[in-house]
Protein backbone atom coordinates (compact mmCIF):
# COMPACT_ATOMS: atom_id res chain seq x y z
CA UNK A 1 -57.08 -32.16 -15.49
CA UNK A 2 -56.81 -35.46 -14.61
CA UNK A 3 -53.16 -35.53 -13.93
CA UNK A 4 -53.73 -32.92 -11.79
CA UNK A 5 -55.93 -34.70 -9.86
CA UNK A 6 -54.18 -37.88 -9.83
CA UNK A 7 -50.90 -35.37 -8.25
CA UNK A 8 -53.55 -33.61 -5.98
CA UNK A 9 -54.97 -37.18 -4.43
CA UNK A 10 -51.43 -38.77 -4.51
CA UNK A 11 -50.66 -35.54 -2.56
CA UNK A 12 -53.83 -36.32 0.05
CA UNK A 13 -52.42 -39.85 0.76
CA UNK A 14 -48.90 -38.92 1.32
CA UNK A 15 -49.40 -35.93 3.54
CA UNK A 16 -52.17 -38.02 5.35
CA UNK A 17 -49.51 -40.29 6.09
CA UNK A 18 -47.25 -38.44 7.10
CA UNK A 19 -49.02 -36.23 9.49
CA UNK A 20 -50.53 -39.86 10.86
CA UNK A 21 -47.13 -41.25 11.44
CA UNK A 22 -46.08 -37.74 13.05
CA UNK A 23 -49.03 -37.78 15.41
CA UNK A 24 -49.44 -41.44 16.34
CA UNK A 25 -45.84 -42.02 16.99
CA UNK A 26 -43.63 -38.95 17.67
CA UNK A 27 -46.20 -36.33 19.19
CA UNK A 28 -49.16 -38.96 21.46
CA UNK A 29 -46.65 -40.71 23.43
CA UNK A 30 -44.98 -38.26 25.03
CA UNK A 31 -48.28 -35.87 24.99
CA UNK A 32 -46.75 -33.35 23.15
CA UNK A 33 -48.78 -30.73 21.18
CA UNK A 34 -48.62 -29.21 17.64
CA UNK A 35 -50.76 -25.96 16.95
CA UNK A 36 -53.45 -25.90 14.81
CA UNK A 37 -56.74 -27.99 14.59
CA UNK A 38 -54.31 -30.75 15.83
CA UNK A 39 -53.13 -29.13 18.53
CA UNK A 40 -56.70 -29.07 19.91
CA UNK A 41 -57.38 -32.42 19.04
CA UNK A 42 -54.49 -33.46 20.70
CA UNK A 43 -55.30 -31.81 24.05
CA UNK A 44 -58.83 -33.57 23.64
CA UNK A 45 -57.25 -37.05 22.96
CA UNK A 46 -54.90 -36.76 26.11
CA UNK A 47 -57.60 -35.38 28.77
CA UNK A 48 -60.88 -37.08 27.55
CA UNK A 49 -59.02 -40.07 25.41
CA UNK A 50 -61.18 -39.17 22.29
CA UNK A 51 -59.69 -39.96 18.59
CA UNK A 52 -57.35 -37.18 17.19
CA UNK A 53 -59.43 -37.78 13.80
CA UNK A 54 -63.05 -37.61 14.82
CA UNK A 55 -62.32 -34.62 16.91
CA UNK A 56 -60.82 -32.81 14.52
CA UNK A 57 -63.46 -33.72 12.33
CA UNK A 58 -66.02 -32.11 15.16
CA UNK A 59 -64.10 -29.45 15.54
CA UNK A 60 -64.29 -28.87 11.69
CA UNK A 61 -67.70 -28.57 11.35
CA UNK A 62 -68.41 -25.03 13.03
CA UNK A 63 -65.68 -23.63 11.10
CA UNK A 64 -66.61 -24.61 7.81
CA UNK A 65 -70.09 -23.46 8.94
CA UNK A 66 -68.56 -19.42 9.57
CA UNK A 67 -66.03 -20.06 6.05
CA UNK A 68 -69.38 -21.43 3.87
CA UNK A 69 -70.92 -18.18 3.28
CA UNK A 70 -67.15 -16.52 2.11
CA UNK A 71 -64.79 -18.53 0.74
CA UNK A 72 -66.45 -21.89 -0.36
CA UNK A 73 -63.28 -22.79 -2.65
CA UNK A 74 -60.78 -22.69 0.32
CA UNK A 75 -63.55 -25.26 2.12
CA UNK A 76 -63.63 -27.32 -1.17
CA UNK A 77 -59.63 -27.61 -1.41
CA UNK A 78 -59.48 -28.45 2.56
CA UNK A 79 -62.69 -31.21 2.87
CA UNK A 80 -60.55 -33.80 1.23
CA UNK A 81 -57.44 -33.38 2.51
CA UNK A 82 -59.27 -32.99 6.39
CA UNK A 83 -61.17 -36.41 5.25
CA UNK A 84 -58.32 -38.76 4.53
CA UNK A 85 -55.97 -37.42 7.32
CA UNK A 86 -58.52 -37.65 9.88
CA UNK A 87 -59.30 -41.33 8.68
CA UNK A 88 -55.51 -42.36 8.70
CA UNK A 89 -54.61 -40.60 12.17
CA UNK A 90 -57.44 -42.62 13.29
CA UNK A 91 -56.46 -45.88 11.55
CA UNK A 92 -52.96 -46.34 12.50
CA UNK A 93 -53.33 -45.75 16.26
CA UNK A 94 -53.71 -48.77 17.34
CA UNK A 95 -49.95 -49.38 15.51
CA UNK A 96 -48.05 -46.92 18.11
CA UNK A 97 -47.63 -48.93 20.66
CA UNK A 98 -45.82 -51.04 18.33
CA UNK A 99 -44.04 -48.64 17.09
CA UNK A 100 -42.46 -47.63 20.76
CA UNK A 101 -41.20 -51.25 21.65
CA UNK A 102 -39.10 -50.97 18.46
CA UNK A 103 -37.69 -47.78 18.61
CA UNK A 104 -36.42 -45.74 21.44
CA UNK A 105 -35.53 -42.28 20.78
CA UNK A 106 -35.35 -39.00 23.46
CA UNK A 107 -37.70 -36.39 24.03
CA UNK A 108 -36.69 -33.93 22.00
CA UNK A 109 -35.73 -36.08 19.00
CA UNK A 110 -39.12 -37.08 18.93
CA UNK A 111 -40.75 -33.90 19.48
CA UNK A 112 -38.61 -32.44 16.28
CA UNK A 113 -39.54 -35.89 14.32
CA UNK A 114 -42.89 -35.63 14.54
CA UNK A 115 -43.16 -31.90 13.81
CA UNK A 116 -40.73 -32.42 10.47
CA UNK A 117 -43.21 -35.30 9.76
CA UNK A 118 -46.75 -33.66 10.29
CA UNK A 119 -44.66 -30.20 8.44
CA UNK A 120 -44.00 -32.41 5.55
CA UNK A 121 -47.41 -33.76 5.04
CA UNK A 122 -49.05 -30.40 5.24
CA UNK A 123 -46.33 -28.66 2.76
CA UNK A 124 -46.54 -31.43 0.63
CA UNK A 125 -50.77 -31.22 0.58
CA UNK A 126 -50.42 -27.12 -0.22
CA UNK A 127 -47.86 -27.56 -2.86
CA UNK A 128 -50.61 -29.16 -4.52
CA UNK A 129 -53.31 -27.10 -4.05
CA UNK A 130 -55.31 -28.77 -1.11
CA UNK A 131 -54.76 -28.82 3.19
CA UNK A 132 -56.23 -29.86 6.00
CA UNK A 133 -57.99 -26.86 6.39
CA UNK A 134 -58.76 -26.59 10.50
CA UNK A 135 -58.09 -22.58 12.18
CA UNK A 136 -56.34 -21.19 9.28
CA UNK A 137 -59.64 -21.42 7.66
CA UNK A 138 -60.83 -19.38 10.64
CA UNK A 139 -57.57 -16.98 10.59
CA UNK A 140 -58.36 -16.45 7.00
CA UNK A 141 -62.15 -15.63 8.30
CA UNK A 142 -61.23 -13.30 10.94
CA UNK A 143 -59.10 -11.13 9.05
CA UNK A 144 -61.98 -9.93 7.34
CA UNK A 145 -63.54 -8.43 11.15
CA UNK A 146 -59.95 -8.16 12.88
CA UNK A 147 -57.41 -5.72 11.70
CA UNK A 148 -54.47 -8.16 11.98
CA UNK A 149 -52.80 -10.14 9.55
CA UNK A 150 -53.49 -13.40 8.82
CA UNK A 151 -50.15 -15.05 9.68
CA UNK A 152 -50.44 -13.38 13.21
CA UNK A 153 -53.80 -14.50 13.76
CA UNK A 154 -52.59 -17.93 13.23
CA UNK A 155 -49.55 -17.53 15.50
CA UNK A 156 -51.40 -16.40 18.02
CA UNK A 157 -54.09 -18.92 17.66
CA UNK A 158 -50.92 -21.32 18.30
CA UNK A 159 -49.68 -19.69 21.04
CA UNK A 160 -53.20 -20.10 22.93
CA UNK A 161 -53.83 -24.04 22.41
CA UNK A 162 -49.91 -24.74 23.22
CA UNK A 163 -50.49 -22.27 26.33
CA UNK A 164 -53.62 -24.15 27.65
CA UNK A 165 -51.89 -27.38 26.66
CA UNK A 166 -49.36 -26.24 29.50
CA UNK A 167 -51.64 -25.21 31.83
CA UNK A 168 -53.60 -29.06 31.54
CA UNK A 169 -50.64 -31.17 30.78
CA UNK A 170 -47.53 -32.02 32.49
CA UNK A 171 -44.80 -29.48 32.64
CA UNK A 172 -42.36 -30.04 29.76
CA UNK A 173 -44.89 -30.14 27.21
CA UNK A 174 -44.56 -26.95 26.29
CA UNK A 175 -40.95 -26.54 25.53
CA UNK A 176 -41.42 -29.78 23.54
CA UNK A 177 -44.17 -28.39 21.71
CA UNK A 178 -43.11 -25.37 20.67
CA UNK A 179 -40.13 -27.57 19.12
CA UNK A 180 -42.46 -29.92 17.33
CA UNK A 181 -44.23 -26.16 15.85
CA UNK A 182 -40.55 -24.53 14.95
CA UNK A 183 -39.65 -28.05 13.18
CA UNK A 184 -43.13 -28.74 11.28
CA UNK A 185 -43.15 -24.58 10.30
CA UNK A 186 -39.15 -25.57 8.97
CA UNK A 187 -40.35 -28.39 6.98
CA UNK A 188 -43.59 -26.79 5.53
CA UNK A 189 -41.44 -23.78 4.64
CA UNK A 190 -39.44 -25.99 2.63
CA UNK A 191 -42.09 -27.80 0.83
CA UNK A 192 -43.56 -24.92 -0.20
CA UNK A 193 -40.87 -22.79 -1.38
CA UNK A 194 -41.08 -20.28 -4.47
CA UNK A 195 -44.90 -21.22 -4.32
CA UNK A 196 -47.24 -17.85 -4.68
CA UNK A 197 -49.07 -16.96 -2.12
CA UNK A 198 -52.56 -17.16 -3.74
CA UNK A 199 -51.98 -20.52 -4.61
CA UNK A 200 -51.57 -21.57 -0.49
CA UNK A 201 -53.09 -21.24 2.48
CA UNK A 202 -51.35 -21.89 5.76
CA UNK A 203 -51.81 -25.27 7.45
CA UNK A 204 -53.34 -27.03 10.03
């Protein structure tokens, strides 16, 4: 038990990381979008300039609220993995700027970057039981009302917040972030290969 949950937090901190570095500097500086909770936190950081964290945080709360009264577990194996990444998102923004007079890399290198980065973190979070919970909590919720699968709730769930992304941001965000999506959905593929089903849920 409690190697497990050293693996599970060491887990936490990695894919926090990771999906922090992804964010901050691959995905904000060139307002691309992911899908996801993050995807809609994204579109609120770049029109009302409101932390990526604390709004995905907010936007948390009313779907944790709907999941409560079905599926506590999944909520209890997503609150700490939402915690930490919303923390470190949060806490190493003010390094991106930083992090752009260094390096200089194009569009779409960045765009597939930051997707393999923020894939990696989540993969590596549900190879270990835990994720950063966000709409495939909700997916998982609507299934139960919907008759659609769970993986095409989600992609059309994706679909919608990169759609509006296009419609409020400037015009080649959307190619851009649909690659960010196909490289993060390559890299948490990978990370999560040969595990069973029950012991996942999808990311975001």
């Amino acid at each position: 038990m409690g190697i497990l949950s050293w693996r599970r937090w060491a887990a936490i901190i990695l894919g926090s990381l990771l999906i922090s570095v992804g964010i901050n500097f691959f995905l904000i500086p060139l307002m691309i979008l992911d899908g996801g909770l993050i995807g809609i936190a994204l579109i609120v950081n770049y029109l009302l300039h409101i932390q990526v964290g604390l709004t995905m945080l907010l936007c948390s709360i009313p779907i944790f609220a709907l999941v409560w009264f079905q599926s506590r577990s999944m909520i209890y194996q997503s609150l700490n993995g939402l915690l930490l990444s919303s923390y470190v998102i949060d806490l190493l923004s003010p390094y991106r700027f930083h992090f752009l007079y260094y390096i200089e890399w194009t569009p779409f290198t960045r765009a597939v970057l930051g997707g393999f980065c923020i894939g990696t973190g989540l993969g590596i979070m549900l190879r270990n039981g835990t994720s950063t919970g966000g709409t495939d909590l909700l997916a998982h919720f609507l299934s139960r009302y919907i008759p659609l699968n769970v993986g095409v709730i989600i992609f059309l769930t994706d679909f919608i917040i990169i759609g509006t992304g296009a419609i409020l941001l400037p015009e080649d965000t959307f190619l851009l972030s649909l690659i960010t999506v196909a490289a993060g959905g390559v890299a948490t593929s990978l990370c999560t290969w040969n595990l069973p089903h029950n012991h996942q849920f999808k990311h975001h």
